[in-house]
PDB file of N, CA and C in Angstrom:
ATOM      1  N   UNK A   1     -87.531  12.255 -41.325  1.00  0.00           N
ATOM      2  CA  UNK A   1     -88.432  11.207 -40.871  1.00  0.00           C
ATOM      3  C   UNK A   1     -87.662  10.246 -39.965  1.00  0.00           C
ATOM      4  N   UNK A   2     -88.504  10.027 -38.976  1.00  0.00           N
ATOM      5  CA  UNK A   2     -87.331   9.063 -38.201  1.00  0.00           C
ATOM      6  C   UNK A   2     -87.712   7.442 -38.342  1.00  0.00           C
ATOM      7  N   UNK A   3     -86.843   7.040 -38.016  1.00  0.00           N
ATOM      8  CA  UNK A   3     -86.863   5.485 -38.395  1.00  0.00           C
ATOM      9  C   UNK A   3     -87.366   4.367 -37.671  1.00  0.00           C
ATOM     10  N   UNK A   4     -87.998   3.703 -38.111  1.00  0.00           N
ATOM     11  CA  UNK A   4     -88.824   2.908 -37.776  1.00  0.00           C
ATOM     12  C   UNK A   4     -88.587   1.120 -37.315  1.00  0.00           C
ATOM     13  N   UNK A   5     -88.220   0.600 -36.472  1.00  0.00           N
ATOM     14  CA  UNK A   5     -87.775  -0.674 -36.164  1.00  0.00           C
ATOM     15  C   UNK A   5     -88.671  -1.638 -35.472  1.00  0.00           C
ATOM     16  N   UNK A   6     -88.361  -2.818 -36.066  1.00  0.00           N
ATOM     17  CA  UNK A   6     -89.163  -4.292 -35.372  1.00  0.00           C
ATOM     18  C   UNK A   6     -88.767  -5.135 -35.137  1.00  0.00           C
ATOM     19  N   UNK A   7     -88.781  -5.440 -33.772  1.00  0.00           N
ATOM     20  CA  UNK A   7     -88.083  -6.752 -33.070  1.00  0.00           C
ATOM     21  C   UNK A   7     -88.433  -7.483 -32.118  1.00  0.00           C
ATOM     22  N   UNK A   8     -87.855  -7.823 -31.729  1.00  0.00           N
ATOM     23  CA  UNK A   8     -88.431  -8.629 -30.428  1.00  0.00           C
ATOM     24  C   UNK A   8     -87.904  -7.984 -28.975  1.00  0.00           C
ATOM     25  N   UNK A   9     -88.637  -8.182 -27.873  1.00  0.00           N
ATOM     26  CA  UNK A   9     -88.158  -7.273 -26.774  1.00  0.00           C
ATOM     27  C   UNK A   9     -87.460  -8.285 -25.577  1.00  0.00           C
ATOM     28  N   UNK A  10     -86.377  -8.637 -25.749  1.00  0.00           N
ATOM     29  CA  UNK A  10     -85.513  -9.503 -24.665  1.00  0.00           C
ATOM     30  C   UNK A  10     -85.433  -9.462 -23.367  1.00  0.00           C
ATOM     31  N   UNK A  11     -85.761  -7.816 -22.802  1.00  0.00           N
ATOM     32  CA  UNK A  11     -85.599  -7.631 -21.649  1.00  0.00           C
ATOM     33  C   UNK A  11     -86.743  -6.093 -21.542  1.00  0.00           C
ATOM     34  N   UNK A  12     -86.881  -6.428 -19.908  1.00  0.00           N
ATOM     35  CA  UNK A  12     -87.886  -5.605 -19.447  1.00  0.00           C
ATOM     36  C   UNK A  12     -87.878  -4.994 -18.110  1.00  0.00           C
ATOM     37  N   UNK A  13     -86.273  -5.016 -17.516  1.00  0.00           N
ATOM     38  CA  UNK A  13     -86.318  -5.444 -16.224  1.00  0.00           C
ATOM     39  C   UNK A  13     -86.569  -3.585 -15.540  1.00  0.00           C
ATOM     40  N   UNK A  14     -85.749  -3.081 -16.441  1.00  0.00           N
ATOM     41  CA  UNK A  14     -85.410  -1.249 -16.289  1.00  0.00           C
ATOM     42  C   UNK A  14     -87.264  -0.840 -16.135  1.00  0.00           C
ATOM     43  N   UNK A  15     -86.774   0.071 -15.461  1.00  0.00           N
ATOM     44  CA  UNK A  15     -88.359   0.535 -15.501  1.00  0.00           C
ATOM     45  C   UNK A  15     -88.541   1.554 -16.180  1.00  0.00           C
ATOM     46  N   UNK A  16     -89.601   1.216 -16.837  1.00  0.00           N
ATOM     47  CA  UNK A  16     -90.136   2.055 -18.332  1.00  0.00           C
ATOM     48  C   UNK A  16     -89.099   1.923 -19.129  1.00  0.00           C
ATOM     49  N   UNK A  17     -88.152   0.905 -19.392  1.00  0.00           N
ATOM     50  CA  UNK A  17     -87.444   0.749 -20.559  1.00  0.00           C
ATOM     51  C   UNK A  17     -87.363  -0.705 -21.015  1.00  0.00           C
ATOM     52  N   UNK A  18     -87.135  -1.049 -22.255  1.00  0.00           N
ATOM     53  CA  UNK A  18     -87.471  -2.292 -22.731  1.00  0.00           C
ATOM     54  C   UNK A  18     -85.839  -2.477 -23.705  1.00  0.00           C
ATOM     55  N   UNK A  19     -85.298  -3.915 -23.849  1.00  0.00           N
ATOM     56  CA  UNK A  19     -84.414  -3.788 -24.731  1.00  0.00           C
ATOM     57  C   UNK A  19     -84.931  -4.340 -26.005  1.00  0.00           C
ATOM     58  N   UNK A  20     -84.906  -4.398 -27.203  1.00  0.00           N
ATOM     59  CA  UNK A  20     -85.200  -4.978 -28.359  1.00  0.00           C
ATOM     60  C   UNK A  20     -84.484  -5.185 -29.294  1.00  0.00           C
ATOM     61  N   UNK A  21     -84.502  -6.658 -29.590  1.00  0.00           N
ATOM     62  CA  UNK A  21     -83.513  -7.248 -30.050  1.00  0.00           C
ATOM     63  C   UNK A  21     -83.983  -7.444 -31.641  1.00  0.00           C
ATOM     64  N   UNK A  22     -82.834  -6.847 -32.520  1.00  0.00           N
ATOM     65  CA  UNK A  22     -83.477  -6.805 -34.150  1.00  0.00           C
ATOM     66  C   UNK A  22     -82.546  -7.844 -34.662  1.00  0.00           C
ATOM     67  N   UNK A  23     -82.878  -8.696 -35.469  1.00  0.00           N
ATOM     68  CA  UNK A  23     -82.309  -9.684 -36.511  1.00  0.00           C
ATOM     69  C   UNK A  23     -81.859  -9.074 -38.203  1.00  0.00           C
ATOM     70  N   UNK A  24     -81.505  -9.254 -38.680  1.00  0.00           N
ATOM     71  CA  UNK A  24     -81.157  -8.632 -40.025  1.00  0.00           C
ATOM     72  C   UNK A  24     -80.337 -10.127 -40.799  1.00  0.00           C
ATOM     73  N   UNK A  25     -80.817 -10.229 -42.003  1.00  0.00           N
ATOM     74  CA  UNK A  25     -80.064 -11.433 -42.636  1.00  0.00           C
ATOM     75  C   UNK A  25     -79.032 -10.564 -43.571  1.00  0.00           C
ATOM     76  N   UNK A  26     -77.845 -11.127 -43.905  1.00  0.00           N
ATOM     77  CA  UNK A  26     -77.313  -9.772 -44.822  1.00  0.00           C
ATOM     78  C   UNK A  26     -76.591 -10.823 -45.558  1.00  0.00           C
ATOM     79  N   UNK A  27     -76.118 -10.765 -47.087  1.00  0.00           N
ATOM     80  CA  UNK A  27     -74.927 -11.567 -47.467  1.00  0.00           C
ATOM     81  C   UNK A  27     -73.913 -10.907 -48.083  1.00  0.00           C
ATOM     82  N   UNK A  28     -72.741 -11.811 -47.964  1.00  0.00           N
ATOM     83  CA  UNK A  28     -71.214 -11.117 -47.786  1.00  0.00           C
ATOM     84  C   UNK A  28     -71.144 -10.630 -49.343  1.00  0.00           C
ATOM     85  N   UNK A  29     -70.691  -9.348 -50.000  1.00  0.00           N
ATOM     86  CA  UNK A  29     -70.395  -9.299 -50.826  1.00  0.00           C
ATOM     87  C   UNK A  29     -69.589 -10.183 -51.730  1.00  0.00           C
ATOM     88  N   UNK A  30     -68.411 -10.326 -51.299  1.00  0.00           N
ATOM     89  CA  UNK A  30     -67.558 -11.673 -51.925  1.00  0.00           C
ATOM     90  C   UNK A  30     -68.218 -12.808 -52.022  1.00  0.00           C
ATOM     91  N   UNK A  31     -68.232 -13.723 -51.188  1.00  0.00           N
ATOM     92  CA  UNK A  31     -68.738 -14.653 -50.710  1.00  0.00           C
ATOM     93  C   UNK A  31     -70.173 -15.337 -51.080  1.00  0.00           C
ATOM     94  N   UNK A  32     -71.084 -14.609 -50.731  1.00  0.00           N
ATOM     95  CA  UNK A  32     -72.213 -14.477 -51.270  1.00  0.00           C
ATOM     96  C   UNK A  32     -72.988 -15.643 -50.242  1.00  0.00           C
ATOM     97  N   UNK A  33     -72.163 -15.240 -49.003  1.00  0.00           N
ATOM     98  CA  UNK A  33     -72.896 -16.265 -47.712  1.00  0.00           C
ATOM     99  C   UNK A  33     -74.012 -15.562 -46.704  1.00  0.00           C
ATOM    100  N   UNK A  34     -74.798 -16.044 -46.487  1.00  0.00           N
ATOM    101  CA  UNK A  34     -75.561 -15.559 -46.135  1.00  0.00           C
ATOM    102  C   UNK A  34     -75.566 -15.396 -44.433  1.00  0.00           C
ATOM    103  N   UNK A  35     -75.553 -14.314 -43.633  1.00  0.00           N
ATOM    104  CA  UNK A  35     -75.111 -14.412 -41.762  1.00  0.00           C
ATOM    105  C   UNK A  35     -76.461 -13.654 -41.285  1.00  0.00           C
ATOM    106  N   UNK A  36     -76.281 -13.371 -39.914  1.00  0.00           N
ATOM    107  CA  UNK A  36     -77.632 -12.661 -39.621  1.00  0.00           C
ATOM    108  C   UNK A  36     -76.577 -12.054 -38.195  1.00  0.00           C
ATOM    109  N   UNK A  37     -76.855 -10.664 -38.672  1.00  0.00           N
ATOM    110  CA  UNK A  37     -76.612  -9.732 -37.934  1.00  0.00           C
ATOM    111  C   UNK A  37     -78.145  -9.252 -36.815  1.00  0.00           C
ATOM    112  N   UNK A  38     -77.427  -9.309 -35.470  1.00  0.00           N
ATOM    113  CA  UNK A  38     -78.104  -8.941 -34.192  1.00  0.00           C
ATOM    114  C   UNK A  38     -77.572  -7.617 -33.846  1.00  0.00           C
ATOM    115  N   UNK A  39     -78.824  -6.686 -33.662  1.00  0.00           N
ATOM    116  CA  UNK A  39     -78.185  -5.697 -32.857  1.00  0.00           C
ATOM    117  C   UNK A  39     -79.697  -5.323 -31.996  1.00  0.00           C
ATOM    118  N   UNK A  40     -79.400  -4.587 -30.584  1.00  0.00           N
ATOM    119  CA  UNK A  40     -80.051  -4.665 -29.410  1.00  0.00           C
ATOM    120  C   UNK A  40     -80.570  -3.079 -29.540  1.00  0.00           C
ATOM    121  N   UNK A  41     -81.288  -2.442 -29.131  1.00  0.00           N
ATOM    122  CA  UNK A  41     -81.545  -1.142 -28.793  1.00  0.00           C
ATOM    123  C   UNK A  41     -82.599  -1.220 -27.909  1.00  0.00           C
ATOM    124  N   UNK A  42     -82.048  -0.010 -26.808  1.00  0.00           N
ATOM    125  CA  UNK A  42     -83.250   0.416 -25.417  1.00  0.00           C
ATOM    126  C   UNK A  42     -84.027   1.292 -26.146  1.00  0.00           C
ATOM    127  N   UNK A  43     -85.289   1.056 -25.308  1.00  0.00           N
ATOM    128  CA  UNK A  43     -86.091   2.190 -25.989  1.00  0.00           C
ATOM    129  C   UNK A  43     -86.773   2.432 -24.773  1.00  0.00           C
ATOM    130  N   UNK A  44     -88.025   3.555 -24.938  1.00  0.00           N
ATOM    131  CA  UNK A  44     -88.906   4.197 -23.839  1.00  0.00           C
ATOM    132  C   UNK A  44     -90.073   3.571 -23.579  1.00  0.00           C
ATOM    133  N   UNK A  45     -90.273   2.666 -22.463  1.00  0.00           N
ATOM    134  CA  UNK A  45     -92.261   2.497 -22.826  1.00  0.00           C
ATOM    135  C   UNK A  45     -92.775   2.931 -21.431  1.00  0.00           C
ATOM    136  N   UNK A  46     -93.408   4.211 -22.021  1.00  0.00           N
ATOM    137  CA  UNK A  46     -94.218   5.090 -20.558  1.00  0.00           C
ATOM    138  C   UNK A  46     -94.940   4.290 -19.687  1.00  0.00           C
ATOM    139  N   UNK A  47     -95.593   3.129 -20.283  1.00  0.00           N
ATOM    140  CA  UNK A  47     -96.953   2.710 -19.588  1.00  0.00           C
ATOM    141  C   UNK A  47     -96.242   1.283 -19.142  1.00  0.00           C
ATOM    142  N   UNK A  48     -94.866   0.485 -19.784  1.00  0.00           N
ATOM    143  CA  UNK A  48     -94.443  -0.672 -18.631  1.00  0.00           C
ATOM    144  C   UNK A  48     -95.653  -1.769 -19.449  1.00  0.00           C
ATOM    145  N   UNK A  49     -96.081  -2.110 -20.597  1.00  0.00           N
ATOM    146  CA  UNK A  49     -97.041  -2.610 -21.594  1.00  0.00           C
ATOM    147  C   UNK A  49     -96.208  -3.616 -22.173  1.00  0.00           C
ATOM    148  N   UNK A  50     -94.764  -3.803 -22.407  1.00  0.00           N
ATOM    149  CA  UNK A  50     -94.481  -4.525 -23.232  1.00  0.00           C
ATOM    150  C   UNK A  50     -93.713  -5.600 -22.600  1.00  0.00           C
ATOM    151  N   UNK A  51     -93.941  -6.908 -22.907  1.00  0.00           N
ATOM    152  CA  UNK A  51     -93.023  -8.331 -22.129  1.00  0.00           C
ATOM    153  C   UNK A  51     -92.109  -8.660 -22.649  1.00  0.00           C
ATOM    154  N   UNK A  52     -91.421  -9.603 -22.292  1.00  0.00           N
ATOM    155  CA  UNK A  52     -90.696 -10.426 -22.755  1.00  0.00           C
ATOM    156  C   UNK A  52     -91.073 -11.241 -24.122  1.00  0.00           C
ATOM    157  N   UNK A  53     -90.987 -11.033 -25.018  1.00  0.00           N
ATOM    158  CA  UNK A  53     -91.001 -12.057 -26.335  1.00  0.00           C
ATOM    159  C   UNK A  53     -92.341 -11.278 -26.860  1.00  0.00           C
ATOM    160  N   UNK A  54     -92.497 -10.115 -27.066  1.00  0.00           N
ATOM    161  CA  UNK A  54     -92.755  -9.108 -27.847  1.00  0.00           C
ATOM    162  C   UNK A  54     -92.619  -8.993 -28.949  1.00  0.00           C
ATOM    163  N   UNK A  55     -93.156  -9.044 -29.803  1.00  0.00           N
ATOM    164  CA  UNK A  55     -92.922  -8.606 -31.370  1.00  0.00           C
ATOM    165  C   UNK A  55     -93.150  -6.655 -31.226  1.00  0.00           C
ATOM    166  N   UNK A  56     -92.197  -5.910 -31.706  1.00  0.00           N
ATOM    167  CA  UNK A  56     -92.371  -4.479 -30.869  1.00  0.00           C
ATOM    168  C   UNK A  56     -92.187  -3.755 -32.239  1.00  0.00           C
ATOM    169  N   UNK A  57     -92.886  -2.560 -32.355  1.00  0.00           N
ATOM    170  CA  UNK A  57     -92.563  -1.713 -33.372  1.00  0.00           C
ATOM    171  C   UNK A  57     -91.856  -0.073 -32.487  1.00  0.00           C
ATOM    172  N   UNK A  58     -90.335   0.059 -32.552  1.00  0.00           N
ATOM    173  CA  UNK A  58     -90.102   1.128 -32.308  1.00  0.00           C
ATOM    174  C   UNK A  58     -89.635   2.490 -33.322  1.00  0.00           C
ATOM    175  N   UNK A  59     -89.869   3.809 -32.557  1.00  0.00           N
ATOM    176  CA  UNK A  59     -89.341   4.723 -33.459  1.00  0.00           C
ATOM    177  C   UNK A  59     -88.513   5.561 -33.109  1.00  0.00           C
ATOM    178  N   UNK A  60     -87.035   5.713 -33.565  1.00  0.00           N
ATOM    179  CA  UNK A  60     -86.142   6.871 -33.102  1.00  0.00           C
ATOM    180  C   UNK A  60     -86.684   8.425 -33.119  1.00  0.00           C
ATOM    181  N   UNK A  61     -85.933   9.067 -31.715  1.00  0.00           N
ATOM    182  CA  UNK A  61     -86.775   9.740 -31.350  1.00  0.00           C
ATOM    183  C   UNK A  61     -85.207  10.245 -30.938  1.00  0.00           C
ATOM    184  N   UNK A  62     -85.593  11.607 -29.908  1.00  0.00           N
ATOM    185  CA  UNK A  62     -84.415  12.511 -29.315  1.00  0.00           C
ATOM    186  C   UNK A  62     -84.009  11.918 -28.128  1.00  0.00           C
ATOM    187  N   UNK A  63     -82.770  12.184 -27.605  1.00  0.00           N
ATOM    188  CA  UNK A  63     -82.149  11.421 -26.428  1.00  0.00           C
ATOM    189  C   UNK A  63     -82.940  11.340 -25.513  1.00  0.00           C
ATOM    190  N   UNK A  64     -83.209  10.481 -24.977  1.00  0.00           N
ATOM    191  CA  UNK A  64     -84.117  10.102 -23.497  1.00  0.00           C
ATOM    192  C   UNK A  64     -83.253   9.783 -22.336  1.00  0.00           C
ATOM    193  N   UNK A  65     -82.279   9.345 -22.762  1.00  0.00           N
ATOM    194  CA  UNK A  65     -81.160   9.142 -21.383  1.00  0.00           C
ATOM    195  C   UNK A  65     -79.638   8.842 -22.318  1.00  0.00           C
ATOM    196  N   UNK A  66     -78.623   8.249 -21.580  1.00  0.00           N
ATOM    197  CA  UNK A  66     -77.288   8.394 -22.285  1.00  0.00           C
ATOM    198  C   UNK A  66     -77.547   7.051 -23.689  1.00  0.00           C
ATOM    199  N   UNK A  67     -78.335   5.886 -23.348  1.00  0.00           N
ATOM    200  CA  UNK A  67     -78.569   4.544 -24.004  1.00  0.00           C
ATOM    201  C   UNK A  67     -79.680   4.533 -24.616  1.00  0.00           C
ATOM    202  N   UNK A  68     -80.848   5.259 -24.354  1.00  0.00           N
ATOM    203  CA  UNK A  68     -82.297   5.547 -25.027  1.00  0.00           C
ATOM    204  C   UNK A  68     -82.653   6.481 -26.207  1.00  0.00           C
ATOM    205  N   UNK A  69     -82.279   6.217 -27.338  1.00  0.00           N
ATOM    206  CA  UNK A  69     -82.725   6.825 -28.161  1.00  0.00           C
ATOM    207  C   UNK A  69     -84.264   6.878 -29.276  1.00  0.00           C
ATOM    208  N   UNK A  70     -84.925   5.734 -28.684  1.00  0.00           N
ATOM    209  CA  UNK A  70     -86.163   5.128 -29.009  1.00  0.00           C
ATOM    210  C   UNK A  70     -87.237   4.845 -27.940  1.00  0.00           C
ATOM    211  N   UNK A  71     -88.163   5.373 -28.432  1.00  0.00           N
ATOM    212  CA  UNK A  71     -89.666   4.979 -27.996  1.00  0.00           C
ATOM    213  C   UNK A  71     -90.443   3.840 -28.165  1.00  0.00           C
ATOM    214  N   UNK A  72     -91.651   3.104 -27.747  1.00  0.00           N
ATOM    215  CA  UNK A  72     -92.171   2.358 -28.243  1.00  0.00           C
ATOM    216  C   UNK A  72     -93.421   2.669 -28.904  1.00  0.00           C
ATOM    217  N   UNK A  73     -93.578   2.286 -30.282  1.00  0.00           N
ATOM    218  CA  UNK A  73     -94.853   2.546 -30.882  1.00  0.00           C
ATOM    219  C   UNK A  73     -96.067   1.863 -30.712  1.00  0.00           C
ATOM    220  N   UNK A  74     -95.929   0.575 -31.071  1.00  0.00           N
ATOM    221  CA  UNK A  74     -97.043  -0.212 -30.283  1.00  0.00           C
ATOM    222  C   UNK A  74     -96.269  -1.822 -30.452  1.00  0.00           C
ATOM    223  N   UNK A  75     -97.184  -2.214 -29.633  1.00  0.00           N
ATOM    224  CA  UNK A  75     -97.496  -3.916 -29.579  1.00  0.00           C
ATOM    225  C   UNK A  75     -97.238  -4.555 -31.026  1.00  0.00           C
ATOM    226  N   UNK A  76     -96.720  -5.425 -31.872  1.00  0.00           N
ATOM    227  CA  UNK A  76     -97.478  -5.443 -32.998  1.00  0.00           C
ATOM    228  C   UNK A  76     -98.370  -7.211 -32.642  1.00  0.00           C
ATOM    229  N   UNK A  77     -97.561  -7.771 -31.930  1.00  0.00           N
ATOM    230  CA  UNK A  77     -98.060  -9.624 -31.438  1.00  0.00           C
ATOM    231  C   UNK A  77     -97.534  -9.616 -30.126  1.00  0.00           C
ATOM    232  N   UNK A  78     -98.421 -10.620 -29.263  1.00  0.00           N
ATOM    233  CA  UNK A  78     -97.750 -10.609 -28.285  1.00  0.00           C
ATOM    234  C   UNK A  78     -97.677 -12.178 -28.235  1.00  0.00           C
ATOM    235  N   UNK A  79     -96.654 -13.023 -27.193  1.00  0.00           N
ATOM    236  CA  UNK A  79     -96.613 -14.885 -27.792  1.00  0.00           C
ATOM    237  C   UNK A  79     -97.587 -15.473 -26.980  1.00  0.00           C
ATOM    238  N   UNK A  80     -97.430 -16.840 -27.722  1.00  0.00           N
ATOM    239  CA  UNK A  80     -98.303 -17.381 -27.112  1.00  0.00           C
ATOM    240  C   UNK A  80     -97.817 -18.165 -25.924  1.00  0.00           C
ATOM    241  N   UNK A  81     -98.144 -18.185 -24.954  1.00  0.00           N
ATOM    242  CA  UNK A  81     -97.287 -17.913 -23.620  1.00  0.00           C
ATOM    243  C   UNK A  81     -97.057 -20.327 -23.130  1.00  0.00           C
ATOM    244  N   UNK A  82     -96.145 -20.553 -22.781  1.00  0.00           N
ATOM    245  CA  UNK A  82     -95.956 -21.670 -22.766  1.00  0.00           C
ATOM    246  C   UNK A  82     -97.164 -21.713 -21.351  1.00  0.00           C
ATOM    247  N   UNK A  83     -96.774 -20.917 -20.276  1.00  0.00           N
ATOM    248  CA  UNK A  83     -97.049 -21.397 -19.142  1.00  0.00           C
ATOM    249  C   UNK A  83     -98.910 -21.804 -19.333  1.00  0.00           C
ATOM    250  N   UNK A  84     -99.518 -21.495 -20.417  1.00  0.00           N
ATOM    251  CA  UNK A  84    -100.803 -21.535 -20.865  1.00  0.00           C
ATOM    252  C   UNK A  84    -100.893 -23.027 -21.058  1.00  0.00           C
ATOM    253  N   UNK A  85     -99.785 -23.344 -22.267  1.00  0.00           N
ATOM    254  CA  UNK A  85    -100.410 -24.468 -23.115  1.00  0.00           C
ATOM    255  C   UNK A  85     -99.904 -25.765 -21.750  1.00  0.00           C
ATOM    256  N   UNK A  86     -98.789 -25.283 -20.739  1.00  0.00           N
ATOM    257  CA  UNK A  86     -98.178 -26.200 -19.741  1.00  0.00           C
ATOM    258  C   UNK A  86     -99.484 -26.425 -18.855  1.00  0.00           C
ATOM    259  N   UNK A  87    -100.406 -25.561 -18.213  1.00  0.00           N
ATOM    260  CA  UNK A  87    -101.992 -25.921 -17.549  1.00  0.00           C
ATOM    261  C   UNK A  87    -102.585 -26.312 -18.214  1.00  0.00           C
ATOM    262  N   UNK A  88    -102.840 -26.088 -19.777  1.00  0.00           N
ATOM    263  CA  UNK A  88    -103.635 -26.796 -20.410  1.00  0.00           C
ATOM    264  C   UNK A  88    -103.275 -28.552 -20.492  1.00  0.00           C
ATOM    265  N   UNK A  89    -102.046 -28.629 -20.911  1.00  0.00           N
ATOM    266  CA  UNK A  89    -101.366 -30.346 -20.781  1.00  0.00           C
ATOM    267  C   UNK A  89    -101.314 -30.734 -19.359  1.00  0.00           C
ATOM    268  N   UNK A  90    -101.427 -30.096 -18.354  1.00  0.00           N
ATOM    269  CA  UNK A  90    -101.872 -30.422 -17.116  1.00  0.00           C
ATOM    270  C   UNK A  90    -103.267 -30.850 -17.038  1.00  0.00           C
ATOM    271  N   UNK A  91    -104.163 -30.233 -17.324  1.00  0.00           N
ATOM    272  CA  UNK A  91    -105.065 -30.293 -16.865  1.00  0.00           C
ATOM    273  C   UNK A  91    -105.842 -31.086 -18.046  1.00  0.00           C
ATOM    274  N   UNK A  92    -105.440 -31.386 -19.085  1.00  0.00           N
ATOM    275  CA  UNK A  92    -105.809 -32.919 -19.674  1.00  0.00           C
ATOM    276  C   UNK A  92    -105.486 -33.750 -19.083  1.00  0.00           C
ATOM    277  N   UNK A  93    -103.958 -34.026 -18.485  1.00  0.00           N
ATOM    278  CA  UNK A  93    -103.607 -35.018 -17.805  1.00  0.00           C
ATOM    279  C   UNK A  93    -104.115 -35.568 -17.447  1.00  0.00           C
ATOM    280  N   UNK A  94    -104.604 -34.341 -15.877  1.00  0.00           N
ATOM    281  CA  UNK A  94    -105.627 -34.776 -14.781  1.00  0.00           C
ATOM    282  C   UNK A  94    -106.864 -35.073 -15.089  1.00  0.00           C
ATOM    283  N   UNK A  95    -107.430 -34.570 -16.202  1.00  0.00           N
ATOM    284  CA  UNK A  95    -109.082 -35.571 -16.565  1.00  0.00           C
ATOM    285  C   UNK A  95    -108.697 -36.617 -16.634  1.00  0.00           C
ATOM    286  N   UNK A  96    -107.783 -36.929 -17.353  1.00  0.00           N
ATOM    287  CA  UNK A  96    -107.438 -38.524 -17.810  1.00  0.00           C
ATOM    288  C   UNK A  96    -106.760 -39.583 -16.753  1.00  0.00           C
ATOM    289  N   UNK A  97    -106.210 -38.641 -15.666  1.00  0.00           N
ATOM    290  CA  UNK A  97    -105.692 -39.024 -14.364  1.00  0.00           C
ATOM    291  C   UNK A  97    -106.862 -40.450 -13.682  1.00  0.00           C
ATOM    292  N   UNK A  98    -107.914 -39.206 -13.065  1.00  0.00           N
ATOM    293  CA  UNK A  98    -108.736 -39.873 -12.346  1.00  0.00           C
ATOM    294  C   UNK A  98    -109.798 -40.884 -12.707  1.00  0.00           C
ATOM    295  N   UNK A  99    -110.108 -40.950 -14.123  1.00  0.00           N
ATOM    296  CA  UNK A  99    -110.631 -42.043 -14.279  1.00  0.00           C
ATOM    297  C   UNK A  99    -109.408 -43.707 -14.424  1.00  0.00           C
ATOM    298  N   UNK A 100    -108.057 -43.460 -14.634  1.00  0.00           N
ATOM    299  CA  UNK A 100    -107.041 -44.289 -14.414  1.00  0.00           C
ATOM    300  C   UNK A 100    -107.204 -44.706 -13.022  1.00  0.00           C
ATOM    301  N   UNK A 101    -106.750 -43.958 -12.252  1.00  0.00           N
ATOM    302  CA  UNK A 101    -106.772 -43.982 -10.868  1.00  0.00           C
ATOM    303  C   UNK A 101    -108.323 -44.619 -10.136  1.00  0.00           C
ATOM    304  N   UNK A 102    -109.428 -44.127 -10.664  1.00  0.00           N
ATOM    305  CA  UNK A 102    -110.715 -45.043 -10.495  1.00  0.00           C
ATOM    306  C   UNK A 102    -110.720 -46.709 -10.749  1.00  0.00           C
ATOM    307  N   UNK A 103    -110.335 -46.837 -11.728  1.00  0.00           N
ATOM    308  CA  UNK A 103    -110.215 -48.131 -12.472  1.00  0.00           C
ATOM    309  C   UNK A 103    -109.453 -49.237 -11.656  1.00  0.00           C
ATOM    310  N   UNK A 104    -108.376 -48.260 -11.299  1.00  0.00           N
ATOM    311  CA  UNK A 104    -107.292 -49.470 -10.319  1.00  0.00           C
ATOM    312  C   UNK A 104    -107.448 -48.816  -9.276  1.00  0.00           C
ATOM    313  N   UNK A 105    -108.348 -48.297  -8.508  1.00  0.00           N
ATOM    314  CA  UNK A 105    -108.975 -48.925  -6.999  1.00  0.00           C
ATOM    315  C   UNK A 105    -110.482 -49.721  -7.349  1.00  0.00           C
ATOM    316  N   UNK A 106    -110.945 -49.549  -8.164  1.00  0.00           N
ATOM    317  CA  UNK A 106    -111.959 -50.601  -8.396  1.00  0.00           C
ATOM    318  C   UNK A 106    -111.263 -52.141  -8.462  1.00  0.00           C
ATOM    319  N   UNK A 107    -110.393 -51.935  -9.461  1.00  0.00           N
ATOM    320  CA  UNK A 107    -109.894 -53.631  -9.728  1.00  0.00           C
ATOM    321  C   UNK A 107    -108.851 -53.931  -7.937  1.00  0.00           C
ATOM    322  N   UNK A 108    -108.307 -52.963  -7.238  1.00  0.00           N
ATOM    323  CA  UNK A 108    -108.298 -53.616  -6.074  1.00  0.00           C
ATOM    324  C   UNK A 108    -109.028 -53.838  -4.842  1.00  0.00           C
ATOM    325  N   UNK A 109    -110.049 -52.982  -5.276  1.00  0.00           N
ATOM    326  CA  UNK A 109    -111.515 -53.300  -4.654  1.00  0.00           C
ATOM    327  C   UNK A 109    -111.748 -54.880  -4.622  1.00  0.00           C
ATOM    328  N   UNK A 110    -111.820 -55.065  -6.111  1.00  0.00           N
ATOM    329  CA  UNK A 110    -112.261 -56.000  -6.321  1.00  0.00           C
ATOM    330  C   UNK A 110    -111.374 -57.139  -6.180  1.00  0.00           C
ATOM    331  N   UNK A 111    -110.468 -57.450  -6.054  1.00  0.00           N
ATOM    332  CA  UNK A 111    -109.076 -58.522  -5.851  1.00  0.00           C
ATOM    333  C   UNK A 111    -109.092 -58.864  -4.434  1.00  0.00           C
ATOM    334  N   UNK A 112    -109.506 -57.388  -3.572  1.00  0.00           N
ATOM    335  CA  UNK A 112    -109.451 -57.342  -2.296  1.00  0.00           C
ATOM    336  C   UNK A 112    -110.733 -58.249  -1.732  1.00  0.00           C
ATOM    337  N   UNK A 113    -111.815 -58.156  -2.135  1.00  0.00           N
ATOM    338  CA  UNK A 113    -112.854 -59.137  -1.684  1.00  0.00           C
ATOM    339  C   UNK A 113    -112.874 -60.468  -2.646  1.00  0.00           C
ATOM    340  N   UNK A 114    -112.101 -60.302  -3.014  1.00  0.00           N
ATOM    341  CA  UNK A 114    -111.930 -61.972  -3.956  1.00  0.00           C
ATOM    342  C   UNK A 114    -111.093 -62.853  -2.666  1.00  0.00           C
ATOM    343  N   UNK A 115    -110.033 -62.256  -2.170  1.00  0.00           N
ATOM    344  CA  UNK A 115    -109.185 -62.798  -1.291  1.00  0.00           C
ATOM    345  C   UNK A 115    -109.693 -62.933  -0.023  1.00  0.00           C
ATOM    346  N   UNK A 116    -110.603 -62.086   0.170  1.00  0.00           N
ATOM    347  CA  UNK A 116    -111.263 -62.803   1.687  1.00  0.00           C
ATOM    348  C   UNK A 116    -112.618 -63.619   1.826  1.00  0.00           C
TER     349      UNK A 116
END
């Protein structure tokens, strides 16, 4: 049975290949401290489907190139993307912009015919 991995996908740049980056918490026998081991693996994705900050389920498979020993199985989350919530806080801003901006050309509207 081949083995089954979940991580996150760091890089995407290779075409049709993805890197994915796995976390592991482990503690020291002696010690009894707790570290977190990183290790990276390329894998295959035919269709070019998976981004940057991927939650990824892959499965070892037979050599695909000298560094590829994994496929991608599917999607399991994909994030929730900043550049979203950054237009969204934009674009509250700007509702809240122009009625500011209304207010103080009214009040120098109004200052302005006070003075003449």
């Amino acid at each position: 049975m081949a083995k089954q991995i979940t991580g996150v996908v760091s890089s995407n740049k290779g075409d049709k290949t993805i890197v994915v980056t796995v976390q592991v918490r482990k503690t020291h026998p002696l010690y009894r401290k707790q570290y977190t081991v990183t290790s990276k693996f390329m894998a295959h994705d035919e269709k070019n489907e998976a981004e940057v900050g991927d939650k990824v389920s892959i499965v070892e498979t037979r050599p695909i190139s000298a560094r590829k020993h994994h496929i991608l199985e599917r999607i399991i989350q994909k994030p929730v993307l900043r550049e979203d919530s950054l237009q969204l806080t934009k674009a509250v801003d700007e509702a809240a912009q122009p009625a500011s901006k209304s207010k103080a050309v009214a009040e120098d509207a109004e200052t302005s015919e006070g003075e003449a």
